[in-house]
N, C-alpha and C. Protein backbone atom coordinates (compact mmCIF):
# COMPACT_ATOMS: atom_id res chain seq x y z
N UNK A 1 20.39 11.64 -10.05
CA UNK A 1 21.26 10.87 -9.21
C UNK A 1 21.51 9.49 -9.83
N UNK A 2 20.55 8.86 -10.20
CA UNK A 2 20.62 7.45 -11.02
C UNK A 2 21.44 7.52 -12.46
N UNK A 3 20.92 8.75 -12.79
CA UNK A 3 21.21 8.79 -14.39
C UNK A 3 23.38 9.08 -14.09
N UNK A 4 23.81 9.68 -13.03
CA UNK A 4 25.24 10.00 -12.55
C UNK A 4 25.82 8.79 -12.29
N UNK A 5 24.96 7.39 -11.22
CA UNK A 5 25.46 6.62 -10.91
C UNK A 5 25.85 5.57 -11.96
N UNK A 6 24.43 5.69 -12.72
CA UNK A 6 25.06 4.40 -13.71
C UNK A 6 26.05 5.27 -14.73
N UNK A 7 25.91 6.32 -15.23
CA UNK A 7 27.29 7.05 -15.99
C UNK A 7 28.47 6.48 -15.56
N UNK A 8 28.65 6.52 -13.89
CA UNK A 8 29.85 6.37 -13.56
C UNK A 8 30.58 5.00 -13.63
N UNK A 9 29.32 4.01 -13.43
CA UNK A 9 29.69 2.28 -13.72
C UNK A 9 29.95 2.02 -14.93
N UNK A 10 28.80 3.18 -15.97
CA UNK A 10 29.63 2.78 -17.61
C UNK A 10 30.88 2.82 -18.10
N UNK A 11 31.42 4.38 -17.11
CA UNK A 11 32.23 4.96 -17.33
C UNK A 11 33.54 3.80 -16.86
N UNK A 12 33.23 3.82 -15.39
CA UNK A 12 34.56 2.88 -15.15
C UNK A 12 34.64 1.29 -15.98
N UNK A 13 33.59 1.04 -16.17
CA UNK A 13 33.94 -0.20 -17.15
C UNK A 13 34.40 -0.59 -18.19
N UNK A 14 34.13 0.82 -19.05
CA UNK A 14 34.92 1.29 -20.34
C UNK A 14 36.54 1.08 -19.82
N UNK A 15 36.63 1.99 -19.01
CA UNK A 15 37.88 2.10 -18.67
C UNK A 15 38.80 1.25 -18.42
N UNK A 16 38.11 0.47 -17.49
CA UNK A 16 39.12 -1.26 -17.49
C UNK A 16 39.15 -1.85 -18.74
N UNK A 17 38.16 -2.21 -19.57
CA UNK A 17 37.98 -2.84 -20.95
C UNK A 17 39.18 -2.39 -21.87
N UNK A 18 38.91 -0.86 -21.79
CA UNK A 18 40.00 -0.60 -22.32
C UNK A 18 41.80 -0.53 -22.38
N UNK A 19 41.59 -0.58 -20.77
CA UNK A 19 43.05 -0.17 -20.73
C UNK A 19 43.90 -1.68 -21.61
N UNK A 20 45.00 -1.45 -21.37
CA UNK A 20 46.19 -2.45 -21.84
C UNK A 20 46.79 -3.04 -20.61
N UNK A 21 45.84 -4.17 -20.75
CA UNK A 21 46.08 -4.91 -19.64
C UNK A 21 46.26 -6.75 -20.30
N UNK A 22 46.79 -7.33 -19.41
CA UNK A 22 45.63 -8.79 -19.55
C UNK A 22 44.49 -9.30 -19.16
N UNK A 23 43.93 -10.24 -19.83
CA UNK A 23 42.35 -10.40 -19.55
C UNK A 23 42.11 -10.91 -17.85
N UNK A 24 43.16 -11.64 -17.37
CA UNK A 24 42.65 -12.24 -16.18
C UNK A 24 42.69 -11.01 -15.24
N UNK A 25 43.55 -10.21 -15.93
CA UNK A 25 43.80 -8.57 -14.50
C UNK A 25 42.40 -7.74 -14.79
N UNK A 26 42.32 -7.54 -16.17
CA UNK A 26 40.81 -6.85 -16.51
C UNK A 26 39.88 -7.41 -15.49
N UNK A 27 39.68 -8.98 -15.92
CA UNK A 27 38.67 -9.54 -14.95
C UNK A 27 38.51 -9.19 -13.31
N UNK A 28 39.89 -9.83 -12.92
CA UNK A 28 39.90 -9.09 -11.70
C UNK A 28 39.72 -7.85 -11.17
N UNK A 29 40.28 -7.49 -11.50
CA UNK A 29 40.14 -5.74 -11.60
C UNK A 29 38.54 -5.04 -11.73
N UNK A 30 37.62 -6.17 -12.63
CA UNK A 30 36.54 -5.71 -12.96
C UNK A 30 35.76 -6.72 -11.58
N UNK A 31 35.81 -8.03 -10.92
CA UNK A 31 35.56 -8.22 -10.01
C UNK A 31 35.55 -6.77 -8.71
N UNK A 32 36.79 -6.43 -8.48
CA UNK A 32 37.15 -5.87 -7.02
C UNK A 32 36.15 -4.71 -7.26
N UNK A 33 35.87 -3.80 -8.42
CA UNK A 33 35.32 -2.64 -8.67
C UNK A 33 33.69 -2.62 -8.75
N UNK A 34 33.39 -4.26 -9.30
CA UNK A 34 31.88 -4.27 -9.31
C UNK A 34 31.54 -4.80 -7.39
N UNK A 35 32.14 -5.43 -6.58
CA UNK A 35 32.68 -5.79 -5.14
C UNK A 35 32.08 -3.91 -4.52
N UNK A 36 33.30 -3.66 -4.86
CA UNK A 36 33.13 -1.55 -4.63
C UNK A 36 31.76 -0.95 -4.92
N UNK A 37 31.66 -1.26 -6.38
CA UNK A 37 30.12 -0.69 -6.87
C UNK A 37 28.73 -0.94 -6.05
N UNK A 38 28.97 -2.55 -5.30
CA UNK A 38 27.95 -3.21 -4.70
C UNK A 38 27.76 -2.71 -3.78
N UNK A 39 29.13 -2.58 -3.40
CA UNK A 39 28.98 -2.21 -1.19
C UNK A 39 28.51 -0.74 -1.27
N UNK A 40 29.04 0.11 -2.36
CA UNK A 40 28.36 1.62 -2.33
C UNK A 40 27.15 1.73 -2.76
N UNK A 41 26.58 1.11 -3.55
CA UNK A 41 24.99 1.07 -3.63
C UNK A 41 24.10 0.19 -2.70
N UNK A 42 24.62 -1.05 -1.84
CA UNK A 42 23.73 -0.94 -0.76
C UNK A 42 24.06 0.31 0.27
N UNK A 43 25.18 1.22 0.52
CA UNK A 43 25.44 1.97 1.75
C UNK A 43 24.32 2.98 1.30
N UNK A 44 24.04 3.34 -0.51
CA UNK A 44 23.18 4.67 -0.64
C UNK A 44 21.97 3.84 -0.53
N UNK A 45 21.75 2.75 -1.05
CA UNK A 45 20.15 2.18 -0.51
C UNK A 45 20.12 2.18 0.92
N UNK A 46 20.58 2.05 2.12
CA UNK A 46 20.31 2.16 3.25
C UNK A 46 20.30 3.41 3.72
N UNK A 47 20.87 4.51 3.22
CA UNK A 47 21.05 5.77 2.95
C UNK A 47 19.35 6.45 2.64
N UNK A 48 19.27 6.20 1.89
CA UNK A 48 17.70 6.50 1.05
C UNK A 48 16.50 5.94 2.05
N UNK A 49 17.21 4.22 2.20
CA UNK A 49 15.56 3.91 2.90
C UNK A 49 15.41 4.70 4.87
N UNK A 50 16.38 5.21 4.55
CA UNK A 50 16.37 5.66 6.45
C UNK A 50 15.31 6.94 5.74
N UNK A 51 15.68 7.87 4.98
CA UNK A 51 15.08 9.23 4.17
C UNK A 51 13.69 8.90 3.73
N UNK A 52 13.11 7.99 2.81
CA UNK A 52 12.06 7.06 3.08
C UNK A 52 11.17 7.50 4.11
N UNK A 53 11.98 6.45 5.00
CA UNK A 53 11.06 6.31 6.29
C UNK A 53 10.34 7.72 6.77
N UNK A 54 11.35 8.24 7.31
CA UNK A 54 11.71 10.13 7.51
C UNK A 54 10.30 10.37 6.73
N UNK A 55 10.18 10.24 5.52
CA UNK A 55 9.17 10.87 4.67
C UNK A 55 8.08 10.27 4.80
N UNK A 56 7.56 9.27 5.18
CA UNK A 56 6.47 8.19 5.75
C UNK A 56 6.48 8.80 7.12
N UNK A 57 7.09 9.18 7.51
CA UNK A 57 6.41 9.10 9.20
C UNK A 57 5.73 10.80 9.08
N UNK A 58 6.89 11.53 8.36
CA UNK A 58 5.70 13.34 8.26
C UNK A 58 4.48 12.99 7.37
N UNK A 59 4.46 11.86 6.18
CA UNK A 59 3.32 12.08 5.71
C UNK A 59 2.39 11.76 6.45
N UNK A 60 2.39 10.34 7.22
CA UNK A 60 1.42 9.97 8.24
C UNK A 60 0.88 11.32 9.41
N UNK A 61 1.63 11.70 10.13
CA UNK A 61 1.59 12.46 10.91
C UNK A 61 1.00 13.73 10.17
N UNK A 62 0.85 14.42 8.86
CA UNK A 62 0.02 15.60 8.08
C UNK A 62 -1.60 14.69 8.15
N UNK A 63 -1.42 13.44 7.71
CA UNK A 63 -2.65 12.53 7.41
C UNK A 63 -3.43 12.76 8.71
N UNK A 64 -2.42 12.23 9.83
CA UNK A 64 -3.72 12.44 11.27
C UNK A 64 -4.07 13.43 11.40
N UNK A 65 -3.15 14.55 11.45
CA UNK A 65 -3.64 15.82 11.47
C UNK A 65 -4.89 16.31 10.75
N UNK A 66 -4.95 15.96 9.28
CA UNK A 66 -5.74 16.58 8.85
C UNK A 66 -7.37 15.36 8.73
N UNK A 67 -7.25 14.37 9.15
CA UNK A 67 -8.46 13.58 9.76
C UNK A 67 -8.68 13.78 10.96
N UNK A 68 -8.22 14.26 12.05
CA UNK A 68 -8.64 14.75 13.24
C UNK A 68 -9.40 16.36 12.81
N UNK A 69 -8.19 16.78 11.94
CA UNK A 69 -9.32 18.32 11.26
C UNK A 69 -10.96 18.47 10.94
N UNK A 70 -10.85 17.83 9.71
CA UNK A 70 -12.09 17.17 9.37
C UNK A 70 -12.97 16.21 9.83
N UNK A 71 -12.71 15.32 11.08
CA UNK A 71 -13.75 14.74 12.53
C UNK A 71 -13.97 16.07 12.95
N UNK A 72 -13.64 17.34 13.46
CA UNK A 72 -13.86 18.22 13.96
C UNK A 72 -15.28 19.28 13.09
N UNK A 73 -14.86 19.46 11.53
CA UNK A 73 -15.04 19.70 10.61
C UNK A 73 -17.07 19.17 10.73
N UNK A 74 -16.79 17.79 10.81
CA UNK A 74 -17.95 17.27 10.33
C UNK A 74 -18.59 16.62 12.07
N UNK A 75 -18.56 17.20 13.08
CA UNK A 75 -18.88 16.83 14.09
C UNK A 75 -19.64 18.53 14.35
N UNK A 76 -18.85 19.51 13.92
CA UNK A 76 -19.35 20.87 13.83
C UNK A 76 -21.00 20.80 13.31
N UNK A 77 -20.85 20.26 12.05
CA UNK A 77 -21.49 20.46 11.07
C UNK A 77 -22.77 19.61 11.38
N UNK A 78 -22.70 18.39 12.22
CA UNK A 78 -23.89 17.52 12.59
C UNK A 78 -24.45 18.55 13.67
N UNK A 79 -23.71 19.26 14.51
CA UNK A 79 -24.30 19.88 15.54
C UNK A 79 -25.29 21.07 14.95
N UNK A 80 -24.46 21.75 14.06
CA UNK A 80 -25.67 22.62 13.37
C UNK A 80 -26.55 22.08 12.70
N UNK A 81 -26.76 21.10 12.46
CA UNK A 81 -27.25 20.01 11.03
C UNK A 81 -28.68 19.79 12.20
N UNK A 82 -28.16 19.54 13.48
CA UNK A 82 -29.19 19.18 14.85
C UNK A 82 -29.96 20.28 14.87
N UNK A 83 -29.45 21.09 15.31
CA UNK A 83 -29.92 22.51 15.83
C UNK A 83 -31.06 23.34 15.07
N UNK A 84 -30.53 23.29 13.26
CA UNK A 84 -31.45 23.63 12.35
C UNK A 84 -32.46 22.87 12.38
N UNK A 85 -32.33 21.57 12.57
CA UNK A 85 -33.27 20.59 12.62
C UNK A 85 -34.50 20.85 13.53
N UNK A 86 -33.48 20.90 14.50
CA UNK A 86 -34.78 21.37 15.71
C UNK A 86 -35.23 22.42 15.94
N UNK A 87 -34.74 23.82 15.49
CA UNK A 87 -35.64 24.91 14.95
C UNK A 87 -36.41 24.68 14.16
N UNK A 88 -36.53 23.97 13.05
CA UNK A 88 -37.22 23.64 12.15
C UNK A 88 -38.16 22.71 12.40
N UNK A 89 -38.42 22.12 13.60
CA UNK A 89 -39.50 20.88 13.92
C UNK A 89 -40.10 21.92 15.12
N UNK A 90 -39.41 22.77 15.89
CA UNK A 90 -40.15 23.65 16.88
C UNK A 90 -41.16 24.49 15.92
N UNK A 91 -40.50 24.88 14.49
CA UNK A 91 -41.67 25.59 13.86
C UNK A 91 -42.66 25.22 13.53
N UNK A 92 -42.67 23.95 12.65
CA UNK A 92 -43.82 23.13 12.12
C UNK A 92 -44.37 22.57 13.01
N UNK A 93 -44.19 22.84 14.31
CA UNK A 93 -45.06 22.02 15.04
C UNK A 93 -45.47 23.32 15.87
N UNK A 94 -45.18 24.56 16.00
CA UNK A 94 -46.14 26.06 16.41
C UNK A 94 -46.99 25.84 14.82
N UNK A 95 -46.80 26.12 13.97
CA UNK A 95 -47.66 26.20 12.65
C UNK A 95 -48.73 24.95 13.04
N UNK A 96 -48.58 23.84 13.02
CA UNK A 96 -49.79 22.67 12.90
C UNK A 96 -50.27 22.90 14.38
N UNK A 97 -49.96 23.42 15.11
CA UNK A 97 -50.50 23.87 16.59
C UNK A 97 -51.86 24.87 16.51
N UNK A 98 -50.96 26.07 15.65
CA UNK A 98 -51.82 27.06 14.94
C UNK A 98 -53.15 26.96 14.56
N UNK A 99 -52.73 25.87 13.33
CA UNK A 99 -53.39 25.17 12.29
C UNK A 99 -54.72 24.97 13.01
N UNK A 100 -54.17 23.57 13.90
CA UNK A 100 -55.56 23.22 14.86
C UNK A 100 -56.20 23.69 15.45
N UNK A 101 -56.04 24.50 16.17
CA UNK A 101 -56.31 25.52 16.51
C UNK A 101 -57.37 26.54 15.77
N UNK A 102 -57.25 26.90 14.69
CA UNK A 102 -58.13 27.53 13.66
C UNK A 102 -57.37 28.98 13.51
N UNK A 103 -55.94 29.67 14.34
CA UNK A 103 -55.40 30.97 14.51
C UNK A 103 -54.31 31.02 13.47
N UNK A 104 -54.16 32.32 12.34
CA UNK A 104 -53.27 32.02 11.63
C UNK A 104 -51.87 31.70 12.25
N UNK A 105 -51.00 31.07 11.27
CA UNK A 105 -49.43 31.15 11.49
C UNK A 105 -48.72 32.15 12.00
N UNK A 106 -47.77 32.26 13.20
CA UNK A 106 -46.52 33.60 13.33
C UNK A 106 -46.12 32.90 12.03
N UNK A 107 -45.67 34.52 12.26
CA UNK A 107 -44.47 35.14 11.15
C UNK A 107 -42.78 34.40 11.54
C-alpha cells in the first residue's frame, strides 16, 4: 500500500515537471496536488487509525480472556497443590503415629 502511494506521488510529480508548461503554473499546479496529496493521506491516516484501534480493542479483549483462563488454570492447580498436600501430611502423620506407637506402617 505504501510502496503504491508513494509510486503514485513520484509518478504525478514527474508528470508536472515534465509537462510543457511554465514554471510559475508547474509550481502551482505542484502546490494544489501536494494540497490533494495531504488531505488524502490524512483521510487514509484517520482511515487506518480508526482500524488500529479496532485491532487494540480484540487484542485486549483475547488478553483478558486468556488471563482470566489461566487465574482459573492456576487457582485449579493450588487447590490440588492443597489437597495433595493434605493427603500427604494425613499420611506422615498415621506413619509417625504408627511409629510411636511401636506398630508397623499401613500400606
Amino acid at each position: 500500500m505504501t510502496g503504491l502511494f508513494l509510486g503514485a506521488i513520484v509518478g504525478a510529480a514527474l508528470g508536472i515537471l515534465l509537462a510543457p508548461r511554465r514554471g510559475e503554473e508547474t509550481l502551482e499546479e505542484l502546490r494544489q496536488k501536494g494540497t490533494e496529496w495531504r488531505n488524502r493521506g490524512s483521510e487514509f491516516l484517520a482511515e487506518e487509525r480508526g482500524s488500529v484501534r479496532e485491532m487494540v480493542e480484540e487484542v485486549r479483549e483475547i488478553l483478558r480472556e486468556a488471563v482470566d483462563e489461566g487465574r482459573e488454570v492456576i487457582k485449579e492447580a493450588v487447590e490440588e497443590g492443597k489437597l495433595a498436600a493434605d493427603k500427604a501430611s494425613q499420611e506422615l502423620q498415621a506413619k509417625f503415629e504408627a511409629a510411636r506407637e511401636g506398630r508397623p506402617p499401613e500400606a
